[in-house]
Protein backbone atom coordinates (compact mmCIF):
# COMPACT_ATOMS: atom_id res chain seq x y z
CA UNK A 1 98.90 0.30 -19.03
CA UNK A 2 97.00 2.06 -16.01
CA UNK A 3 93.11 1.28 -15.96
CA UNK A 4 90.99 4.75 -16.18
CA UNK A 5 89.54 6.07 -13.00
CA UNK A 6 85.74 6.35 -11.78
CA UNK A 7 83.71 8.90 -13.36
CA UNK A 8 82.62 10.51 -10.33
CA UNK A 9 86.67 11.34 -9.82
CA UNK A 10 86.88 13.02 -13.33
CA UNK A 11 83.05 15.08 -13.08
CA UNK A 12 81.89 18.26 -11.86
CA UNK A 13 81.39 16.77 -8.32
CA UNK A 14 84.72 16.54 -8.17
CA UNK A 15 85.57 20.21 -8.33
CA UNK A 16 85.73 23.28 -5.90
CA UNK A 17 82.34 25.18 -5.26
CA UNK A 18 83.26 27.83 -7.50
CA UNK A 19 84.06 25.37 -10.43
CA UNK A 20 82.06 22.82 -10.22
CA UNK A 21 79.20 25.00 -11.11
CA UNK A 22 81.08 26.99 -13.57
CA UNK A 23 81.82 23.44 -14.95
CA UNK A 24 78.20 23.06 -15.58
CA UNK A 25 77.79 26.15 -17.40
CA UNK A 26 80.68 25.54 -19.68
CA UNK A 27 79.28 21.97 -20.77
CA UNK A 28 75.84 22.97 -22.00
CA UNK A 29 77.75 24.46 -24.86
CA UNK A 30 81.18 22.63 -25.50
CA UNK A 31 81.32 18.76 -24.04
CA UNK A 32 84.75 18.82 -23.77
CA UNK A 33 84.93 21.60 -21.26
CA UNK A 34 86.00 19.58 -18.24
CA UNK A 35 89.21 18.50 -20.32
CA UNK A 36 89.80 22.15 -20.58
CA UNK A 37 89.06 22.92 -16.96
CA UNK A 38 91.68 20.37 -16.18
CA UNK A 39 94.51 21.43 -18.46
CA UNK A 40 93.71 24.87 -17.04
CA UNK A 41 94.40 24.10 -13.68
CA UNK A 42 97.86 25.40 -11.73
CA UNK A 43 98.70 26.53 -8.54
CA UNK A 44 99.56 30.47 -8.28
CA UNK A 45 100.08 32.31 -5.14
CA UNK A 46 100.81 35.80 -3.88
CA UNK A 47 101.81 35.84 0.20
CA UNK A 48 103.08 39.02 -0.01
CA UNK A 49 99.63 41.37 0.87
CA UNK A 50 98.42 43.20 3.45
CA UNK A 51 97.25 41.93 6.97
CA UNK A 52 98.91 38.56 6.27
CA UNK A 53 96.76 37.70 3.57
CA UNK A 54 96.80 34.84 1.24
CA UNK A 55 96.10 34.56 -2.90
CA UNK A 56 95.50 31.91 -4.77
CA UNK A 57 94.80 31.10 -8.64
CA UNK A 58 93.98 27.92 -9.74
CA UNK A 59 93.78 28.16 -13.13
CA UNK A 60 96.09 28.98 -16.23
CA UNK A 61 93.78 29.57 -18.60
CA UNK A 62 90.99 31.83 -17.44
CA UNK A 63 87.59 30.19 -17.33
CA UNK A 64 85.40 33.34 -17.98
CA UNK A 65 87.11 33.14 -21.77
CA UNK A 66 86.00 29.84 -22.11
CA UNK A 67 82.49 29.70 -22.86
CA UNK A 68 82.05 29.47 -26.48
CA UNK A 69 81.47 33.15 -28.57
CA UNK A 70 81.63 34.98 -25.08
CA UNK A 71 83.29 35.94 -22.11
CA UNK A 72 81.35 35.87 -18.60
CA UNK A 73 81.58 39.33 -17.04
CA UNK A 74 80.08 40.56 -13.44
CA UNK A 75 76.22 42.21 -13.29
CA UNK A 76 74.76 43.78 -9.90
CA UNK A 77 72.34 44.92 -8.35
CA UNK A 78 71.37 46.92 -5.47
CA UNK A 79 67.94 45.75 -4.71
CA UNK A 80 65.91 42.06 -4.70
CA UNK A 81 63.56 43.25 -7.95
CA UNK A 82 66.79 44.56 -9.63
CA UNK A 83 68.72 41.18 -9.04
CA UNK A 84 65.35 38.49 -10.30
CA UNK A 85 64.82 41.30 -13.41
CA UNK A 86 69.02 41.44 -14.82
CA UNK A 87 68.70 37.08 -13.97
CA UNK A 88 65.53 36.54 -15.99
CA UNK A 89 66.75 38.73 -18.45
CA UNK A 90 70.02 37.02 -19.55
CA UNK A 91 68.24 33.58 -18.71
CA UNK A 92 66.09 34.46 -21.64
CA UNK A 93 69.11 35.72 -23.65
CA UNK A 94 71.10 32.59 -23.10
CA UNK A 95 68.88 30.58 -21.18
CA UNK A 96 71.65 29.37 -18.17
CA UNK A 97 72.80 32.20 -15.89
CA UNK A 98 75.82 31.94 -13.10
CA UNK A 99 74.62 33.63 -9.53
CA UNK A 100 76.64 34.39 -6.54
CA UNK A 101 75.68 33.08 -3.34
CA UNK A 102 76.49 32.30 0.34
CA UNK A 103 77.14 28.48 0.79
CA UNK A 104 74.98 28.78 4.50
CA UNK A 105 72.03 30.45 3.07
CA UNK A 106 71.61 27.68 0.50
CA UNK A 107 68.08 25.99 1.72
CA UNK A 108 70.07 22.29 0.94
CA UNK A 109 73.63 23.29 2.80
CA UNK A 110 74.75 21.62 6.27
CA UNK A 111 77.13 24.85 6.20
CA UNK A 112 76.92 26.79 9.57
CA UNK A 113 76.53 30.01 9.73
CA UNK A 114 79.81 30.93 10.95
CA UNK A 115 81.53 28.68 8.08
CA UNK A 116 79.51 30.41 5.17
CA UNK A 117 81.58 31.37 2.41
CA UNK A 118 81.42 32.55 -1.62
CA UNK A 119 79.51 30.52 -3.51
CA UNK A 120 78.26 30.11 -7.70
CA UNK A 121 74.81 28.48 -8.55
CA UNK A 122 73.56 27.51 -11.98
CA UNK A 123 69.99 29.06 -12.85
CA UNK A 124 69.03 27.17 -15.74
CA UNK A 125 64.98 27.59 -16.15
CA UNK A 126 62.13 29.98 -14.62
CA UNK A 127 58.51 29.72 -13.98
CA UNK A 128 55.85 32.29 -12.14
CA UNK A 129 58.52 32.81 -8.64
CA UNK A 130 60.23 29.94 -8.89
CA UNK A 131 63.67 29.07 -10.46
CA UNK A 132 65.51 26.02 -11.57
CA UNK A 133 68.53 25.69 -9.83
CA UNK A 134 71.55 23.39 -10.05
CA UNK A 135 73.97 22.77 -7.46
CA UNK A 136 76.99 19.95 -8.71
CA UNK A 137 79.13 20.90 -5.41
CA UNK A 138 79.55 17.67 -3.31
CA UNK A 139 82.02 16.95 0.09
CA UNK A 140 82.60 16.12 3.10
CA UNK A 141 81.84 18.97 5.41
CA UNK A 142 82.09 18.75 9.62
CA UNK A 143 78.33 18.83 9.82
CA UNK A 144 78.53 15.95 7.16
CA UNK A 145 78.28 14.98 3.29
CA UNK A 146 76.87 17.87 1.35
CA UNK A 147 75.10 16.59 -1.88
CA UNK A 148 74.47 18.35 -5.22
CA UNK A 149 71.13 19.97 -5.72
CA UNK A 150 69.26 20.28 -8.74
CA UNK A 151 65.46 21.16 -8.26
CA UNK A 152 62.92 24.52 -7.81
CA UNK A 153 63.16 27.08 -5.21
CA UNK A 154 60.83 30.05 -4.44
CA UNK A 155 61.89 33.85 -5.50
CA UNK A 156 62.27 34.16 -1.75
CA UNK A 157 65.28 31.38 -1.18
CA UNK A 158 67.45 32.21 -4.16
CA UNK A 159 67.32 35.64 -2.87
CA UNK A 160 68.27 34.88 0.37
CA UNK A 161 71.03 32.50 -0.74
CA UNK A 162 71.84 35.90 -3.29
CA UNK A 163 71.64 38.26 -0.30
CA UNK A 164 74.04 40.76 0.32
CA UNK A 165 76.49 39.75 3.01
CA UNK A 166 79.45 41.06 4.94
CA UNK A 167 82.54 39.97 2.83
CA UNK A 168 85.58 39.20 4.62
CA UNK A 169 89.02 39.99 3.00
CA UNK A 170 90.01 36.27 2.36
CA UNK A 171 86.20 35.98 0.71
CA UNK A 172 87.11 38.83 -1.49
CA UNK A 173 90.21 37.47 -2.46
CA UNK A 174 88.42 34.47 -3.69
CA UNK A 175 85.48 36.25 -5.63
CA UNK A 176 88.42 38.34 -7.40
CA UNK A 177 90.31 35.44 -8.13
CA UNK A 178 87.80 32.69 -8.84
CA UNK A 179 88.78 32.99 -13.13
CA UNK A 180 92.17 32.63 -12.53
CA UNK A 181 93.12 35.79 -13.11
CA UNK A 182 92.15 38.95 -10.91
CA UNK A 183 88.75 39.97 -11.94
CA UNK A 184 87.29 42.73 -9.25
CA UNK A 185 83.78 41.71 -7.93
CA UNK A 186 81.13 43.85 -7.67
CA UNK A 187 80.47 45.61 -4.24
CA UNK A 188 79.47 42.88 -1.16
CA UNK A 189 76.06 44.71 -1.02
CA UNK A 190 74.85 44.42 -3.89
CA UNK A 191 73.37 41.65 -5.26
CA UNK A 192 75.70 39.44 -8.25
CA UNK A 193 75.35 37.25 -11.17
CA UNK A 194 77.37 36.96 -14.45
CA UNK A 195 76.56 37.62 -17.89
CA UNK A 196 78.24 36.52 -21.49
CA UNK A 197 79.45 39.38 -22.86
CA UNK A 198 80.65 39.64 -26.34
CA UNK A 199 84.46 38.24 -27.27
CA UNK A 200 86.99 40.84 -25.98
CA UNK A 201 90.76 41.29 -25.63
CA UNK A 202 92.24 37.74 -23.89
CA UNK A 203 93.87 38.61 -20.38
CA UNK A 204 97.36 38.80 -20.21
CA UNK A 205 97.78 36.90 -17.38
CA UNK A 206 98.59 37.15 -13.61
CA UNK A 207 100.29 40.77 -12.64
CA UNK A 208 103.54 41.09 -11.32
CA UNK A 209 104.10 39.42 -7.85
CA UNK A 210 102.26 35.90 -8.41
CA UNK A 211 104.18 33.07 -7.77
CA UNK A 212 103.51 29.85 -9.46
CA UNK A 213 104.57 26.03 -9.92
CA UNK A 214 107.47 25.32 -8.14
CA UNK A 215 107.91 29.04 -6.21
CA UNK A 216 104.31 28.96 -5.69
CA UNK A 217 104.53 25.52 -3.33
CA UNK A 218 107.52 27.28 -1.52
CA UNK A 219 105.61 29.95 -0.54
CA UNK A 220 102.93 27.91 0.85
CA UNK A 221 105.17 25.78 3.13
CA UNK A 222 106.61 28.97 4.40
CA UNK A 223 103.36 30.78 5.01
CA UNK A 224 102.25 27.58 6.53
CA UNK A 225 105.26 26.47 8.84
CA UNK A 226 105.00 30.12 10.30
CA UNK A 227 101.55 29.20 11.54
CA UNK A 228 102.86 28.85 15.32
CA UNK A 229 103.16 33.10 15.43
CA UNK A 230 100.58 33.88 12.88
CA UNK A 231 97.29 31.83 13.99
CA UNK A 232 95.23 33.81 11.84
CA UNK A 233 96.26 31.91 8.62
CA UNK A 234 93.86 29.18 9.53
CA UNK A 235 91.06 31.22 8.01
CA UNK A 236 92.82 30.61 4.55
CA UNK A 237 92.80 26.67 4.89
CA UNK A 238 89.75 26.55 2.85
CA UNK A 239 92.08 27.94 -0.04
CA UNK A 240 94.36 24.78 0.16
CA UNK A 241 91.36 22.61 0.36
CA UNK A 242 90.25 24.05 -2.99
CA UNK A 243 93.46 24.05 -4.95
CA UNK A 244 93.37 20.14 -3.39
CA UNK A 245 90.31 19.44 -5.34
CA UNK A 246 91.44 21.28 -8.38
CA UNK A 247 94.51 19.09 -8.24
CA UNK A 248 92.88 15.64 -7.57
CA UNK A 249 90.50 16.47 -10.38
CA UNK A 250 93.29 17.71 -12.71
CA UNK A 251 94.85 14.05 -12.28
CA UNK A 252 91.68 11.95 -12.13
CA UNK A 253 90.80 13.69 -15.53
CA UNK A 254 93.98 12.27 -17.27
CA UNK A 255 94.04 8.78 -15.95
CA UNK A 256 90.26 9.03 -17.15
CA UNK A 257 90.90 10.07 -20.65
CA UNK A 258 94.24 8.60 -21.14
CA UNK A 259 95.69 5.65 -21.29
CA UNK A 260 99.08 6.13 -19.43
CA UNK A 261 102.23 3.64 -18.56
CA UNK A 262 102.57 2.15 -15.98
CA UNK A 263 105.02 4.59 -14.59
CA UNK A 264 103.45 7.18 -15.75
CA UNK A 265 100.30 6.56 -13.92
CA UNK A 266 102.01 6.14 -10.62
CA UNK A 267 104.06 9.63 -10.87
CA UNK A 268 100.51 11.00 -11.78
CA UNK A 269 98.87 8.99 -8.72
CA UNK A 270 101.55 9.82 -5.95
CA UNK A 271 101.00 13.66 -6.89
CA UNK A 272 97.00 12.83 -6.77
CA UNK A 273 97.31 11.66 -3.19
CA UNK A 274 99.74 14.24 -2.00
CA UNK A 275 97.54 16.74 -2.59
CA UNK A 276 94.83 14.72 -1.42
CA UNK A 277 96.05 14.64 1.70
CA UNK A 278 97.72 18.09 1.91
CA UNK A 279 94.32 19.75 3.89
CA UNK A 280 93.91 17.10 6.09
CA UNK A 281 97.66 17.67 7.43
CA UNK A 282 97.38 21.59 7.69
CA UNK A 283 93.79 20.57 9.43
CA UNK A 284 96.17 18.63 12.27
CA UNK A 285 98.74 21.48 12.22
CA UNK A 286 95.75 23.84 12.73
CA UNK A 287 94.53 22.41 15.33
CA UNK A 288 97.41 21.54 17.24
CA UNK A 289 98.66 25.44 16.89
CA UNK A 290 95.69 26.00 18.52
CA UNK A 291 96.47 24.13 21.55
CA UNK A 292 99.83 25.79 21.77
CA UNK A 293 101.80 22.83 19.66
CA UNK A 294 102.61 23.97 16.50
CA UNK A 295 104.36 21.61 14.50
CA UNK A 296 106.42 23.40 11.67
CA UNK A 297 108.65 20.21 11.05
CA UNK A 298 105.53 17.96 10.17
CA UNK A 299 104.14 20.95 7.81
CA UNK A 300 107.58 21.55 5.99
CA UNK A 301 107.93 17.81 5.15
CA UNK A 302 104.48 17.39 4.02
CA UNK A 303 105.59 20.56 1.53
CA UNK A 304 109.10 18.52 0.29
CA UNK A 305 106.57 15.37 0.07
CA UNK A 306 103.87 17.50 -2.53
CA UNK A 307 106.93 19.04 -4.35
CA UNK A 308 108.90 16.25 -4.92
CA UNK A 309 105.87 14.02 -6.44
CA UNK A 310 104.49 17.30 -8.02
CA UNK A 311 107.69 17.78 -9.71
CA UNK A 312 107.80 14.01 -11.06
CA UNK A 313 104.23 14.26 -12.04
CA UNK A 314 104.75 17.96 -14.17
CA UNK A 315 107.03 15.86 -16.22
CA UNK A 316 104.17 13.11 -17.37
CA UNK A 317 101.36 15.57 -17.78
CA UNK A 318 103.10 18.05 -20.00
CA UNK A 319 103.50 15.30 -22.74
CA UNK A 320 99.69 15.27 -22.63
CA UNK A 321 99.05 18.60 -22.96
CA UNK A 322 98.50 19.80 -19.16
CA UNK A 323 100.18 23.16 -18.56
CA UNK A 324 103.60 22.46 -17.76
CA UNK A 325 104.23 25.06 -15.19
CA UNK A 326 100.80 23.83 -12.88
C-alpha cells in the first residue's frame, strides 16, 4: 500500500491564491472542507471568446455553496469608508470576511508591479484601525518564495491592497470564474469583499460552450501549440499554473487521506507530476516563442503526456469519490 504524503502537500498552502484563502474560510466552520475542495476540483475551459481569450474553471462543485447555512455572494463599494464600514459589519455578523485584493499591493508580496494580479485575503478580527489578516498563499515566484501572512495591518494597507485597480480582461475572467462557475464581479473601481448570504437556488452548472475533462485538455494543447502566431496567450500562463496547483493538491489530498494500492498510487502520482510540470514547459515554450523559436511539437507532446496519465488516473480517483469527469 502507498505511504500518505506530507501535510504541507495536502493544506491550504498548497492551493491557488484564490483558494487557498477561500480554503481558510471554509474550515473555520466544517474541518473537512479541504476534502471537499479537492473532490471539487476539474479542469473546464472555454477558448472560444473574444480577443483570443482564455477561461478556466477549476472546480465542479462551486465553492461559494459550500460554506455551511450560506452562500458567499459579492459586496462593493465605491469609496475607502464604504469598503472598512460593509467589512466590519459582516466581520461582526460572522466574524471572518473574504476581501479582494491586488497580489503587488500586499505590504508582505515580492510581486512586481507589473505581475500584480486578483487576489482573496481572510479578515478574521478588528481593533481601533487595524485588522487581522491571514494570508495561506505560498510559491515560488521570480522575485523568490512568497510566504503566508497572518498578522495586523493598518486601515491604510488593507485599503491599498483593496484599492481599486485597472482590471485587465484575463483578470476579469478570473474574478468571474474563481467559484467555478461564472459569477460576475463587481465593477474594477469599486472596492470588493464577500458576504454569506442566506441558502439560495444551487447553480446549475457551467453554460453552454465549456469544455471539460478530456475536451477541455484538447483545447489547451491547441490554444497552446498555436502560441508561435498568437504571442499574446502568454498572459494566460498564470491560468495553467493555477489549475497545476489545483491538480497537485487534488492528488496530494487522496494519497493523504487514503490508503491506495500500489498501482493505484502510481496512476495517481504520474498524473500529480504531469501537471506539476505542465507550467514549467509552457514557461520554456513561452520563452522560446519569444525569441522567434516556437516549439509546437514539444507543447503537443507534453499535452498527450498530461492526457494519457490524466486519463489513467480519472479511473482510480472516481472509486474514491473524486468527480469523475475532472
Amino acid at each position: 500500500m502507498s505511504a500518505p504524503t506530507a501535510p504541507e502537500e495536502a493544506g491550504t498552502r498548497a492551493l491557488s491564491c484564490y483558494t487557498a484563502n477561500l480554503a481558510r474560510y471554509l474550515l473555520r466552520d466544517d474541518p473537512d472542507a479541504l476534502d471537499a475542495i479537492a473532490r471539487s476540483v476539474r479542469l473546464a475551459v472555454r477558448t472560444d471568446l473574444p480577443d483570443d481569450a482564455l477561461a478556466v474553471s477549476h472546480h465542479g462543485v462551486p465553492l461559494n455553496e459550500m460554506p455551511p447555512g450560506g452562500v458567499l455572494e459579492h459586496a462593493s463599494a465605491p469609496t475607502a469608508e464604504a469598503a472598512l464600514e460593509g467589512i466590519a459589519e459582516e466581520l461582526e455578523r460572522r466574524g471572518q470576511v473574504v476581501v479582494a485584493a491586488s497580489s503587488a499591493a500586499l505590504p508582505w508580496s515580492l510581486a512586481r508591479h507589473e505581475d500584480s494580479a486578483p487576489h482573496l485575503l481572510l479578515v478574521n478580527g478588528h481593533g481601533p484601525g487595524r485588522w487581522h489578516v491571514v494570508d495561506d498563499f505560498a510559491a515560488l515566484l521570480p522575485e523568490g518564495r512568497q510566504d503566508p501572512f497572518d498578522g495586523w495591518v493598518q486601515d491604510a494597507a488593507l485599503l491599498s491592497a483593496m484599492a481599486p485597480a485597472t482590471s485587465r480582461p484575463e483578470h476579469r475572467l478570473r474574478d468571474e470564474n474563481l467559484f467555478g462557475v461564472p459569477v460576475p464581479p463587481p465593477p474594477a473601481d469599486q472596492y470588493r469583499w464577500f458576504v454569506l448570504g442566506s441558502p439560495g437556488h444551487r447553480s446549475p452548472g457551467l453554460p453552454e460552450g465549456w469544455l471539460c475533462g478530456a475536451d477541455a485538455i484538447e483545447a489547451l494543447a491547441e490554444f497552446w501549440v498555436a502560441l508561435g502566431e498568437h504571442p499574446g496567450r502568454a498572459r494566460f500562463l498564470d491560468d495553467v499554473w493555477a489549475a497545476s496547483q489545483h491538480h497537485t493538491f487534488r492528488y496530494a489530498r487522496l494519497l493523504h487521506t487514503c490508503r491506495l494500492a500500489d498501482r493505484d498510487a502510481e496512476a495517481v502520482r504520474a498524473a500529480s507530476a504531469a501537471w506539476r510540470d505542465l507550467p514549467m514547459a509552457l514557461h520554456f515554450a513561452v520563452r522560446s516563442a519569444e525569441r522567434g523559436r516556437s516549439r509546437p511539437a514539444v507543447v503537443r507532446a507534453t499535452f498527450d503526456h498530461l492526457l494519457a496519465v490524466e486519463t489513467a488516473a480519472r479511473t482510480v480517483i472516481g472509486h474514491y469519490g473524486y468527480l469523475s469527469e475532472a
